[in-house]
N, C-alpha and C. Protein backbone atom coordinates (compact mmCIF):
# COMPACT_ATOMS: atom_id res chain seq x y z
N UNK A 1 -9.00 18.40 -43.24
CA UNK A 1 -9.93 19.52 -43.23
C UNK A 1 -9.54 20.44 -42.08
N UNK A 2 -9.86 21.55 -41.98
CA UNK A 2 -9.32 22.91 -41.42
C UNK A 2 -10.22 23.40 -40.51
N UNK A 3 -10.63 23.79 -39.33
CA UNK A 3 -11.46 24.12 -38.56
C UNK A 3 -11.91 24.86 -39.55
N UNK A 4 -13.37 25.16 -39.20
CA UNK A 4 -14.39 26.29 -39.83
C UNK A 4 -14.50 27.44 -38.80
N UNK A 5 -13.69 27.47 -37.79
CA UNK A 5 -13.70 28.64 -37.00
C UNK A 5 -12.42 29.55 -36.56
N UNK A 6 -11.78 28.57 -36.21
CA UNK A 6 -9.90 29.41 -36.29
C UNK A 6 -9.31 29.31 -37.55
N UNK A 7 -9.47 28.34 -38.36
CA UNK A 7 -8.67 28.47 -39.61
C UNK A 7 -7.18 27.66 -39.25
N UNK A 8 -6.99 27.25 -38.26
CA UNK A 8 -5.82 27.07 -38.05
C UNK A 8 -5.30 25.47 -37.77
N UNK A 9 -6.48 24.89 -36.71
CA UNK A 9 -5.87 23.63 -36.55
C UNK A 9 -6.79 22.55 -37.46
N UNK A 10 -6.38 21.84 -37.69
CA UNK A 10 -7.26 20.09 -38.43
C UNK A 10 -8.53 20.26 -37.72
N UNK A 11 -9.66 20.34 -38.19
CA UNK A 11 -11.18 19.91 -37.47
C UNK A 11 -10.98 18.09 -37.21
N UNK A 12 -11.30 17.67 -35.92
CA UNK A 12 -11.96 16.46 -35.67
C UNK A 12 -13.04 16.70 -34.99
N UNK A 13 -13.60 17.29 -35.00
CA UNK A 13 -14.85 17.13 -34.37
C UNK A 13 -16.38 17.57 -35.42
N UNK A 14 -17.15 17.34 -35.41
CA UNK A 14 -18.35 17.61 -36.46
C UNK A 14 -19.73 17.65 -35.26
N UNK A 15 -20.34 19.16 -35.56
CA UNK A 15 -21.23 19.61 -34.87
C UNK A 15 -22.39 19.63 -35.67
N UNK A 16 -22.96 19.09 -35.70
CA UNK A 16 -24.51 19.62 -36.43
C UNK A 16 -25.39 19.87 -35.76
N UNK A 17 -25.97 21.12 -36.24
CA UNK A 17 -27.16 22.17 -35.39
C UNK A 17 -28.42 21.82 -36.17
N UNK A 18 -29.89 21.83 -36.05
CA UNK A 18 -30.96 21.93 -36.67
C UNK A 18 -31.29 23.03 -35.86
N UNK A 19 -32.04 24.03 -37.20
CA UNK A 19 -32.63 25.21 -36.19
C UNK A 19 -33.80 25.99 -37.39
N UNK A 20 -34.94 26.04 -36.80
CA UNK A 20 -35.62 26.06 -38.06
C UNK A 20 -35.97 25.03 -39.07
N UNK A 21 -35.53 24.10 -38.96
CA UNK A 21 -35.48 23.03 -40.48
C UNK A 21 -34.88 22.94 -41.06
N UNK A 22 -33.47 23.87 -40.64
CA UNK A 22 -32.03 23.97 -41.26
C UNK A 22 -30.84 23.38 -40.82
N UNK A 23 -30.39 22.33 -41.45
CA UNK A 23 -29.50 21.63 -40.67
C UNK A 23 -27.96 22.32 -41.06
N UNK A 24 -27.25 22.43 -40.05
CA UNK A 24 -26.01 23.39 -40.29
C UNK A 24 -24.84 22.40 -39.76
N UNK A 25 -23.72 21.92 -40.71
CA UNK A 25 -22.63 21.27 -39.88
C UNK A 25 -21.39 21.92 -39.98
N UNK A 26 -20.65 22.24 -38.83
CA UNK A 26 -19.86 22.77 -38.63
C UNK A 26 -18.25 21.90 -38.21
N UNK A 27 -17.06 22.14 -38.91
CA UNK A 27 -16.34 20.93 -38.93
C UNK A 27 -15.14 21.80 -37.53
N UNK A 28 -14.83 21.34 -36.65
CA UNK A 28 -14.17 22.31 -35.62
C UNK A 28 -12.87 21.29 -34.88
N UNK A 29 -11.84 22.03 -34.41
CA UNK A 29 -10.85 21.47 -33.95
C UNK A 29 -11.34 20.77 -32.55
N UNK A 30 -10.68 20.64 -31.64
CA UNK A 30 -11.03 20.14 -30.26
C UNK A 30 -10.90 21.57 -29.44
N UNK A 31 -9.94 22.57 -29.66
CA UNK A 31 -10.18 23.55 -28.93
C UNK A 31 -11.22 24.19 -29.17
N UNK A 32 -11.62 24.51 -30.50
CA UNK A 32 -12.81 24.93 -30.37
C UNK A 32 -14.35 24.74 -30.26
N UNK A 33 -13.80 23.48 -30.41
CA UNK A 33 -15.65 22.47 -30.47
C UNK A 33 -15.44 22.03 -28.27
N UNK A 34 -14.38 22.14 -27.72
CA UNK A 34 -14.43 22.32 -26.28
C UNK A 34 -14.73 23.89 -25.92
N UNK A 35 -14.57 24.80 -26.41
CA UNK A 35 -15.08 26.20 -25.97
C UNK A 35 -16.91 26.59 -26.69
N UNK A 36 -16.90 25.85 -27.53
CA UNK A 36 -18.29 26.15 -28.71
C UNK A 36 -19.25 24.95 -27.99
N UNK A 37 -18.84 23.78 -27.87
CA UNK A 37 -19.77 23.13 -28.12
C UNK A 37 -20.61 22.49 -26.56
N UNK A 38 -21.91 22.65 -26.52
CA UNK A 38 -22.85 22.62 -25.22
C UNK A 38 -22.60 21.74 -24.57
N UNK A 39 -22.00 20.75 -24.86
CA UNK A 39 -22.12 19.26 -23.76
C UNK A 39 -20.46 19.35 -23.72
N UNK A 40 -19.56 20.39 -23.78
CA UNK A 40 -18.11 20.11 -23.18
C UNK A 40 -18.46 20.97 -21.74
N UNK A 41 -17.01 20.14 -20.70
CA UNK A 41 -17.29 21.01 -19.34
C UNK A 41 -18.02 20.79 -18.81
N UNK A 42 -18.34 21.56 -16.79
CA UNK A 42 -18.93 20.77 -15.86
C UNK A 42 -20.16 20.62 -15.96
N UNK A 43 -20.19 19.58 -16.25
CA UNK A 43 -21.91 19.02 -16.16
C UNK A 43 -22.84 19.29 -14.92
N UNK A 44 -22.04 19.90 -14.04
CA UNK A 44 -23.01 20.04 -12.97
C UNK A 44 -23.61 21.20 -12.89
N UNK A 45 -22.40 22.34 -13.43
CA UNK A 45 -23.06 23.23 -13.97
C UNK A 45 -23.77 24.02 -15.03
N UNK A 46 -23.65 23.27 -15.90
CA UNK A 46 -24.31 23.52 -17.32
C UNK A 46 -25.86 22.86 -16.98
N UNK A 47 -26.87 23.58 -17.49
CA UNK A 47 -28.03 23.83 -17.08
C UNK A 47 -28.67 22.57 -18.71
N UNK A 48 -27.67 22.78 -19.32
CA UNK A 48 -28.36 21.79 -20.27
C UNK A 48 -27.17 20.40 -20.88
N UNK A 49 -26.50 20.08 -19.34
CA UNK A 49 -25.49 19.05 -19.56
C UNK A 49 -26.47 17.68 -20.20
N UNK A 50 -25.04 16.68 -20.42
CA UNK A 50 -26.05 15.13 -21.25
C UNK A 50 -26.72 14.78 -19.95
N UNK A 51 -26.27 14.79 -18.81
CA UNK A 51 -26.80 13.46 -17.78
C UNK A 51 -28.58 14.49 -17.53
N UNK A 52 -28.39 15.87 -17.55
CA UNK A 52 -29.57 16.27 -17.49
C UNK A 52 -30.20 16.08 -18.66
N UNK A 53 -29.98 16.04 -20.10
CA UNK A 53 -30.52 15.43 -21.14
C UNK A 53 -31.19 13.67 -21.24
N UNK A 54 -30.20 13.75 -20.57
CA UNK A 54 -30.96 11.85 -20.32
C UNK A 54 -32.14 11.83 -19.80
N UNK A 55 -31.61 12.33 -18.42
CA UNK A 55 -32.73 11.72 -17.04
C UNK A 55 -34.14 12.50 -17.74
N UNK A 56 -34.09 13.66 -18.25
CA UNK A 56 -35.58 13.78 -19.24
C UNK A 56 -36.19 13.38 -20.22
N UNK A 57 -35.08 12.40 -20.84
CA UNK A 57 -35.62 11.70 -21.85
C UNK A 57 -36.26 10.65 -21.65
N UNK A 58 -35.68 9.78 -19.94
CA UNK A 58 -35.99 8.83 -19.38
C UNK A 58 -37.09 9.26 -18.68
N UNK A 59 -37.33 10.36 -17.86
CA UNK A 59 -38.37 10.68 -17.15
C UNK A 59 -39.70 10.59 -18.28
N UNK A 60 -39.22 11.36 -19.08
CA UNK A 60 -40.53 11.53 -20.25
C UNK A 60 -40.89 10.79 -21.02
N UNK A 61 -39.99 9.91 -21.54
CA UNK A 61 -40.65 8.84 -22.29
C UNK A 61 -41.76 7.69 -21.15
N UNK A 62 -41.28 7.36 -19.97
CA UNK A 62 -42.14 6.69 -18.79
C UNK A 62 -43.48 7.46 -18.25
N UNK A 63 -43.22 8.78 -18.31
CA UNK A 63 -44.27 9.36 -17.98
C UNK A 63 -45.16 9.94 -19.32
N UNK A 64 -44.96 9.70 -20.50
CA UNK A 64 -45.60 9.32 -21.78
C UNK A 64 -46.41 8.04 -21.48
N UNK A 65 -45.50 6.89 -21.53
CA UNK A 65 -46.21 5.78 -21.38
C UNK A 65 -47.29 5.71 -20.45
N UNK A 66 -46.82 6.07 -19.31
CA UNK A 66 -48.21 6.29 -17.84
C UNK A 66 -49.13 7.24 -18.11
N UNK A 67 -49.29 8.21 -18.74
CA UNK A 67 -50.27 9.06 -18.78
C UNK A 67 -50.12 9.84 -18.12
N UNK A 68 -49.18 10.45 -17.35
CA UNK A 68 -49.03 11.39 -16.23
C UNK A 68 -47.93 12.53 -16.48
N UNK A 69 -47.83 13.75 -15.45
CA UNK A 69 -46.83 14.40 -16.17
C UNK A 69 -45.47 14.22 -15.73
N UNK A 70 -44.37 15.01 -16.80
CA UNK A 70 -43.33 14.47 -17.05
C UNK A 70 -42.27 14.71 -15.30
N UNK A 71 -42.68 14.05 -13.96
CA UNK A 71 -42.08 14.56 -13.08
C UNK A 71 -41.33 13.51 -12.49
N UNK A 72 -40.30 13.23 -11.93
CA UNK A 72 -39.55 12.81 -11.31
C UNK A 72 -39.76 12.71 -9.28
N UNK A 73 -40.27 12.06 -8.48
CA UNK A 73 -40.59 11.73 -7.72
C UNK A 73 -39.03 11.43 -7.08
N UNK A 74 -38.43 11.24 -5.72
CA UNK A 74 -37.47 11.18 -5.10
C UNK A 74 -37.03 9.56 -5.29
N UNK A 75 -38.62 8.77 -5.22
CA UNK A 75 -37.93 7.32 -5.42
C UNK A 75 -37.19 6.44 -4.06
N UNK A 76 -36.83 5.40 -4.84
CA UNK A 76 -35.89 4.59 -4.17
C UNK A 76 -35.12 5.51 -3.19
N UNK A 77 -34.07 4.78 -2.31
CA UNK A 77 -32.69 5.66 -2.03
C UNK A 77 -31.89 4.53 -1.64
N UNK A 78 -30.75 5.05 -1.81
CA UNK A 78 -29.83 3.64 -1.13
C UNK A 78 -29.69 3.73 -0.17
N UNK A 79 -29.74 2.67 0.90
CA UNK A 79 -29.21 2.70 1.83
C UNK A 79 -27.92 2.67 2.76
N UNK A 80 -26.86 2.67 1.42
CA UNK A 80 -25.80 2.83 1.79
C UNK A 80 -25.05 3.99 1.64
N UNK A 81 -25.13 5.06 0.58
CA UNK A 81 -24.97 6.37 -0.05
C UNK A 81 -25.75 6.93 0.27
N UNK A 82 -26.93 6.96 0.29
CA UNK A 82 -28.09 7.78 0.30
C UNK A 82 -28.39 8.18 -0.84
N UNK A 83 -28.42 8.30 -1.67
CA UNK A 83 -28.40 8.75 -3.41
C UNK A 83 -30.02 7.96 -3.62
N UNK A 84 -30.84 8.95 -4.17
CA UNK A 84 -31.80 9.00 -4.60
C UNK A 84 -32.34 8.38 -6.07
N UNK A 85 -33.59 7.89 -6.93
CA UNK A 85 -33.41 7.56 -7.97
C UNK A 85 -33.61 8.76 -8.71
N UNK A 86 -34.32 9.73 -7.90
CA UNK A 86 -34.45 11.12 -8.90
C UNK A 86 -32.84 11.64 -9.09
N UNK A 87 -31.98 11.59 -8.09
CA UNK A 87 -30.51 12.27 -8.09
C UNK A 87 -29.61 11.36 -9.31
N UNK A 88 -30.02 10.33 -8.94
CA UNK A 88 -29.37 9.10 -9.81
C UNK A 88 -29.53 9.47 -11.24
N UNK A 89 -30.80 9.96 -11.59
CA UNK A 89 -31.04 9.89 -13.31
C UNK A 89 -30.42 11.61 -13.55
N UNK A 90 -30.61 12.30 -12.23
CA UNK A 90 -29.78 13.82 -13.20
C UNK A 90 -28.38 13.67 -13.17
N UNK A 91 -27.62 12.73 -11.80
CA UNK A 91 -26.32 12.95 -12.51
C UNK A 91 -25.73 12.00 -13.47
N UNK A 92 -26.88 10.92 -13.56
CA UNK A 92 -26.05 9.60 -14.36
C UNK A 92 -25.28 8.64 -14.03
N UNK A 93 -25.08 8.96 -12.90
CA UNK A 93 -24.10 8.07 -11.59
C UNK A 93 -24.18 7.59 -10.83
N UNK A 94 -24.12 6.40 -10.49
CA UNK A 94 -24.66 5.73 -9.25
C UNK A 94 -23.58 6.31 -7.96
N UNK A 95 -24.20 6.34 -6.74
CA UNK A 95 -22.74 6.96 -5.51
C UNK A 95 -21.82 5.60 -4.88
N UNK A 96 -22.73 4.21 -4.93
CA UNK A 96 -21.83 2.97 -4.48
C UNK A 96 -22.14 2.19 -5.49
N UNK A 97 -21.47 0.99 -5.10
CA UNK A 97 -22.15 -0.56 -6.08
C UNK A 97 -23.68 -1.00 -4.84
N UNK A 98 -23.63 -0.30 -4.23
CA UNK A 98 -24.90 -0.87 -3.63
C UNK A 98 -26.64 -0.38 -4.62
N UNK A 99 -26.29 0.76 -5.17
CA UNK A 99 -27.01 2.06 -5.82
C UNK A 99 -27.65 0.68 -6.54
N UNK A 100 -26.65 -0.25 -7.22
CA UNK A 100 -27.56 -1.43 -8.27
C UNK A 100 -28.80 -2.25 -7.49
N UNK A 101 -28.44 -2.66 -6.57
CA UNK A 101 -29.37 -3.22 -5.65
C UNK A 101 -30.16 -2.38 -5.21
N UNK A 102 -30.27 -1.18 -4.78
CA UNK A 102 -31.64 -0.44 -4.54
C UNK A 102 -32.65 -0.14 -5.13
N UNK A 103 -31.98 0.83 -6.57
CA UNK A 103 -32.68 0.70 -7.80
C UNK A 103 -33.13 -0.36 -8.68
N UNK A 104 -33.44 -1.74 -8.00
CA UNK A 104 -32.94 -2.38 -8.82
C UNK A 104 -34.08 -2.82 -10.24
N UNK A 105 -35.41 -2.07 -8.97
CA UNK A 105 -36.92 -2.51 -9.76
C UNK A 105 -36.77 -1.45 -10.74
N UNK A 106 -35.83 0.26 -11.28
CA UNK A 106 -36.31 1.28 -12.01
C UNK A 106 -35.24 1.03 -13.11
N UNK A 107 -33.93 0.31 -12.87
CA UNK A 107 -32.93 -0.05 -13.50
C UNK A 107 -33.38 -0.26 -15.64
N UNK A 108 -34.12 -1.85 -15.34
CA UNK A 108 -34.46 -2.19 -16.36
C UNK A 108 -35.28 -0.84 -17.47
N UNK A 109 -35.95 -0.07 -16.82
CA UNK A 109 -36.36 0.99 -17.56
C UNK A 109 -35.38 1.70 -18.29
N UNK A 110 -34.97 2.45 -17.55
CA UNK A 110 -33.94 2.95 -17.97
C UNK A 110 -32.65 2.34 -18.92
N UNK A 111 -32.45 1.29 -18.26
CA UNK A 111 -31.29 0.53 -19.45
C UNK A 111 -31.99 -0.06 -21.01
N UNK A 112 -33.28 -0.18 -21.37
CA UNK A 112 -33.95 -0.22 -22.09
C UNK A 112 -34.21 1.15 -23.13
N UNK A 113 -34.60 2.28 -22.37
CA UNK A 113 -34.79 3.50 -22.98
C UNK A 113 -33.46 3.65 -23.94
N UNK A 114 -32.15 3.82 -22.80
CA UNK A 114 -30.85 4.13 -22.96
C UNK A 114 -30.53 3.38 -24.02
N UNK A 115 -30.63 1.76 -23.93
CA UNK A 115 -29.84 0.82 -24.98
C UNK A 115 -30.80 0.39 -25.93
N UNK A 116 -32.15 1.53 -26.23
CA UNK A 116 -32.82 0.62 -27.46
C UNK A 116 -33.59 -0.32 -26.99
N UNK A 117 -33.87 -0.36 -26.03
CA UNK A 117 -35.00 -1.70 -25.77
C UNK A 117 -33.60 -3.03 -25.36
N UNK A 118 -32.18 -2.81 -25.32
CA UNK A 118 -31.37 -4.37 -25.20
C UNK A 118 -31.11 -3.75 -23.35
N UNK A 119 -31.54 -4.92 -22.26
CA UNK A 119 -31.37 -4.88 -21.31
C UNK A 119 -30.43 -6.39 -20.87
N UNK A 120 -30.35 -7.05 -21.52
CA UNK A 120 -29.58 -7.95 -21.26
C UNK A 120 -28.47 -8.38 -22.38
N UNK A 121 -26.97 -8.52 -21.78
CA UNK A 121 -25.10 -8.54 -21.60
C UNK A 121 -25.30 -9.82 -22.66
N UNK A 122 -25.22 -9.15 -23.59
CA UNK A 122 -24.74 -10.73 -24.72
C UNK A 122 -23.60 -10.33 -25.25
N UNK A 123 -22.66 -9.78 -24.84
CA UNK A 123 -21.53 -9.45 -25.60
C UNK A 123 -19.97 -10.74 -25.05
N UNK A 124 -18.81 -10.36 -25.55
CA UNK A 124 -17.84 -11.43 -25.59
C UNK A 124 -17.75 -12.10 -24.24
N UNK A 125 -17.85 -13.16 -24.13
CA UNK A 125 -16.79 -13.64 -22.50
C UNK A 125 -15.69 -14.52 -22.90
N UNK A 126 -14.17 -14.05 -22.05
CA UNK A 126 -13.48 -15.07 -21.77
C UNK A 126 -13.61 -16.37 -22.49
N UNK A 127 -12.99 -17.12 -23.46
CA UNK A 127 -12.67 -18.21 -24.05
C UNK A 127 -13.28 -19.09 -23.27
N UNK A 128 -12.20 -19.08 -21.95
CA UNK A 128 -11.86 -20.23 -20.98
C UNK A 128 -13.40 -20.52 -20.16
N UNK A 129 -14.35 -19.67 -20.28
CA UNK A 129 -15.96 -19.37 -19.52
C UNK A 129 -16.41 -19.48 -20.97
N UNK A 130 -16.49 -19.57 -22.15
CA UNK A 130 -17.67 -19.63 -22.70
C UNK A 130 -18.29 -21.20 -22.64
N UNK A 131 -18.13 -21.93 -22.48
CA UNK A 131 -19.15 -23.40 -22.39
C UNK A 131 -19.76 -23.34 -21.07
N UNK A 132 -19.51 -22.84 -19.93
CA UNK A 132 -19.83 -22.63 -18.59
C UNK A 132 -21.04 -21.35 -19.03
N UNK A 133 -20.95 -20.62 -19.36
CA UNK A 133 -21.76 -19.00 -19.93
C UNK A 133 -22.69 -19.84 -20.97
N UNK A 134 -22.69 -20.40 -21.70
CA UNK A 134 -23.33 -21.34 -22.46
C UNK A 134 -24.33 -21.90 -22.08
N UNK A 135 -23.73 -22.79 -20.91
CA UNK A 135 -24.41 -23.64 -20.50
C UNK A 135 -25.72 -23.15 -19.25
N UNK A 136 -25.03 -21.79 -18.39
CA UNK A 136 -25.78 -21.37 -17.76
C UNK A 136 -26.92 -20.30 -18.53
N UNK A 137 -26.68 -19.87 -19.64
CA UNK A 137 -27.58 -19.67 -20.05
C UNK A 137 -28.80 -20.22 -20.94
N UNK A 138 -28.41 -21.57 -21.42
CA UNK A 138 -29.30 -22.57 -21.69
C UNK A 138 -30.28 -23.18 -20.04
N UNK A 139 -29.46 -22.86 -19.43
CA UNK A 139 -30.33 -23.16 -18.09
C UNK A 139 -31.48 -22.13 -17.59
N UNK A 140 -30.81 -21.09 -17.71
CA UNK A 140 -32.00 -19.74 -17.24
C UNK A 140 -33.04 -20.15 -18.79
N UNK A 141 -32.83 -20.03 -19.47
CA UNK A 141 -33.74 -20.61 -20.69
C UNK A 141 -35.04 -21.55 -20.71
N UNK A 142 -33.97 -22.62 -20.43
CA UNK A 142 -34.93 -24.14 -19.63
C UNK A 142 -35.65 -24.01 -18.86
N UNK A 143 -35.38 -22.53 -17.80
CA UNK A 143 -36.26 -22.50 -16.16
C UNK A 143 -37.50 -21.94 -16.77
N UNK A 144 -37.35 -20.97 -17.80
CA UNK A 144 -38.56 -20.22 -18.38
C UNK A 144 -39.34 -21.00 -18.79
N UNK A 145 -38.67 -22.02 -19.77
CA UNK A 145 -39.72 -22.89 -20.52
C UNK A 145 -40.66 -23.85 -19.38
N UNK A 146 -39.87 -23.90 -18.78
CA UNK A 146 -40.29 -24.81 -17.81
C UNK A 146 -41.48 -23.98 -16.40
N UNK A 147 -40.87 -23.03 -16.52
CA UNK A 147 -42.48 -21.82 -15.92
C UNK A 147 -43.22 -21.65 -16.98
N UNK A 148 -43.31 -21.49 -17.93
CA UNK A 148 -44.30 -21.66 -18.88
C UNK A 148 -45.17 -22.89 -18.96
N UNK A 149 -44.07 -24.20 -19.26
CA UNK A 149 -44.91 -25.49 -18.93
C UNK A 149 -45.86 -25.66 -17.76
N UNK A 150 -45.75 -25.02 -16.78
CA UNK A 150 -46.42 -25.61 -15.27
C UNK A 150 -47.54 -24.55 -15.77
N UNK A 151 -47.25 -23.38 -15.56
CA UNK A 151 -48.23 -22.34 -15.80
C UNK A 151 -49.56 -22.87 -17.03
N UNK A 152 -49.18 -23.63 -18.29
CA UNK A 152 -50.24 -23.76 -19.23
C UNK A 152 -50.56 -25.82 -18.77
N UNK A 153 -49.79 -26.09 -17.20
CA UNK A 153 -50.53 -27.38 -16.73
C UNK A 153 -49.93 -28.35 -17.89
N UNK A 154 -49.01 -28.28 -18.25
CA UNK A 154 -48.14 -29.20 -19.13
C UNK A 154 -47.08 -29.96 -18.61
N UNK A 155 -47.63 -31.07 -17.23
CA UNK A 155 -46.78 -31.28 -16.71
C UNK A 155 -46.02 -32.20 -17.03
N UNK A 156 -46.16 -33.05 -17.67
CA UNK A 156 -45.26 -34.17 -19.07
C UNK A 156 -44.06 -33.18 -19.42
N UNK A 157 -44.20 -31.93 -19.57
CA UNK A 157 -43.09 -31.37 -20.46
C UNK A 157 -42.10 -30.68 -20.05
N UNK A 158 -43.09 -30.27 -18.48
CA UNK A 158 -41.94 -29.50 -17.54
C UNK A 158 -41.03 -30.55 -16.66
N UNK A 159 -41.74 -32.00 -16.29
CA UNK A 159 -40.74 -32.94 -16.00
C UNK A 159 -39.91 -32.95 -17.16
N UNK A 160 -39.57 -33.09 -17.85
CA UNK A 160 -38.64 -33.79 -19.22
C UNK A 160 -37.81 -32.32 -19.24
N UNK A 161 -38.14 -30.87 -19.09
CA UNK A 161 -37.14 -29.83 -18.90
C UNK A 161 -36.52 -29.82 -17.87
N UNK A 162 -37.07 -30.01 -16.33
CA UNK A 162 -36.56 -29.88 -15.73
C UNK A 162 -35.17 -30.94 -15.57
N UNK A 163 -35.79 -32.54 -15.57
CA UNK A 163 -34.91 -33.53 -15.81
C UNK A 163 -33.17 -33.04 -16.90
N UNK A 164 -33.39 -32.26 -18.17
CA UNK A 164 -32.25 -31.31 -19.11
C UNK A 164 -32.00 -30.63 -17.62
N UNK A 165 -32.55 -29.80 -17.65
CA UNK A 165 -32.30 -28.82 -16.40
C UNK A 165 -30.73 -29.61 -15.35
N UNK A 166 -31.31 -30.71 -14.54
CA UNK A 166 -30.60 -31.14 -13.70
C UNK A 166 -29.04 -31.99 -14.41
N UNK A 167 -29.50 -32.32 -15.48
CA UNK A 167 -28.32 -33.14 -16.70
C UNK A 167 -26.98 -31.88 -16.54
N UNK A 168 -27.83 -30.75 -17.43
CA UNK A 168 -26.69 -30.10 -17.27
C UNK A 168 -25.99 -29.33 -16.29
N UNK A 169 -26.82 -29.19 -14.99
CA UNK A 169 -26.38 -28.47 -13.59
C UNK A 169 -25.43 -29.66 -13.10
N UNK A 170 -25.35 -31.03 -13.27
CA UNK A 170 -24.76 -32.20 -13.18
C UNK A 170 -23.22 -32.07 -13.93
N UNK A 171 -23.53 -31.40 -15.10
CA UNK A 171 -22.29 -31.29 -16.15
C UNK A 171 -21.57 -30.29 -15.35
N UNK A 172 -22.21 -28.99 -14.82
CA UNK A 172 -21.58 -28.27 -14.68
C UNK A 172 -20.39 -28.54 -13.38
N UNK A 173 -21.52 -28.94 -12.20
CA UNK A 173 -20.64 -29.56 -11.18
C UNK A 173 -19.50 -30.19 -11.21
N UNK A 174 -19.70 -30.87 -12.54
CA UNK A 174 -18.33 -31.96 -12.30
C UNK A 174 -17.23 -31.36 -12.96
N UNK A 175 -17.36 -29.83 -13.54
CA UNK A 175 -16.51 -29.30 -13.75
C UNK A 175 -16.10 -29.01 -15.53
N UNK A 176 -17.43 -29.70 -15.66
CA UNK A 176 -17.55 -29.26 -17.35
C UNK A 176 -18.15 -28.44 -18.07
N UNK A 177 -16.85 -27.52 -18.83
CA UNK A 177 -16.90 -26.79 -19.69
C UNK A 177 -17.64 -26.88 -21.23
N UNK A 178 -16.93 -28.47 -21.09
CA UNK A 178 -17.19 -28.53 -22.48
C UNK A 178 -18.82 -29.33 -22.46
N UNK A 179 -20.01 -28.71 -22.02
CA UNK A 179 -21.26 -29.25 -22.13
C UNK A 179 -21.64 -29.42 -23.34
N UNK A 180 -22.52 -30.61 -23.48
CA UNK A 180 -23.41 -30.55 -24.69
C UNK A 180 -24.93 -30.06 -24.65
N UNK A 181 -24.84 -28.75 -24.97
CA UNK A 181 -26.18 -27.91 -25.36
C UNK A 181 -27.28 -28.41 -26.35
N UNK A 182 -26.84 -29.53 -27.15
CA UNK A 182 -27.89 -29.90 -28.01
C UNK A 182 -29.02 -30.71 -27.18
């Protein structure tokens, strides 16, 4: 297919506009869907870049939920960068690896909004780590059940988890991969 605007090079790119109730798609090369299209170029200066599209989607959907209006407060800051959580959500960027540890209570919001409600890494690990990744996550598992047990005074059941609990922190020590999760 042929750009719909120069005529000249292959379109890879596909723009669709709604405007009115009219949805319009436009099929465009890369030069021209980089000169045409709103989210190419400096984001710092484009007044309607993505990272400023985010941080309002994030601001507003939280301040939906709270009842309050849609404003952004300075927040956290790191103490190692100085980077703010309000600065954080307009540019999208954290300034160190420390930025994770500061933010660390506004994080989950946001990675929730962003990923759909998935805040927690279930994706591939390493072969050679999956029975170790396995096993430690059957453990964070066990600790829950096992705060649940104490919490509803079920103490028959939180001994007998915790006891799994120590079996397999035992497995792990001695250097086994290959745990049995059943």
């Amino acid at each position: 297919m042929i750009c719909d605007h120069c005529h000249e090079r292959p379109a890879s790119v596909v723009v669709t506009q709604s405007k009115n109730g009219k949805t319009q798609e436009r099929h465009l090369c890369d030069v021209c869907a980089a000169h045409f299209h709103p989210f190419q170029g400096d984001f710092g200066n484009d007044p309607f870049g993505i990272q400023q599209f985010l941080s309002n989607w994030i601001v507003g959907a939280a301040a939906q939920q709270a009842g309050r209006p849609q404003t952004v407060e300075e927040g956290a800051e790191c103490p190692t960068c100085g980077l703010t959580f309000k600065r954080f959500l307009e540019r999208g960027k954290f300034g160190c690896p420390d930025c994770y540890s500061a933010f660390r209570e506004e994080l989950p919001q946001v990675f929730r909004k962003v990923q759909n409600g998935h805040v927690e890494h279930t994706g591939k690990v390493p072969e050679s780590f999956s029975g170790r990744v396995a096993a430690e996550r059957k453990i964070a598992e066990l600790r829950g059940l096992m705060q649940e047990a104490i919490g509803s005074e079920e103490f028959e059941e939180a001994a007998r988890v915790r006891d799994e609990i120590r079996q397999l922190e035992r497995s792990l020590a001695e250097g086994g991969d290959q745990v049995d999760l059943d």
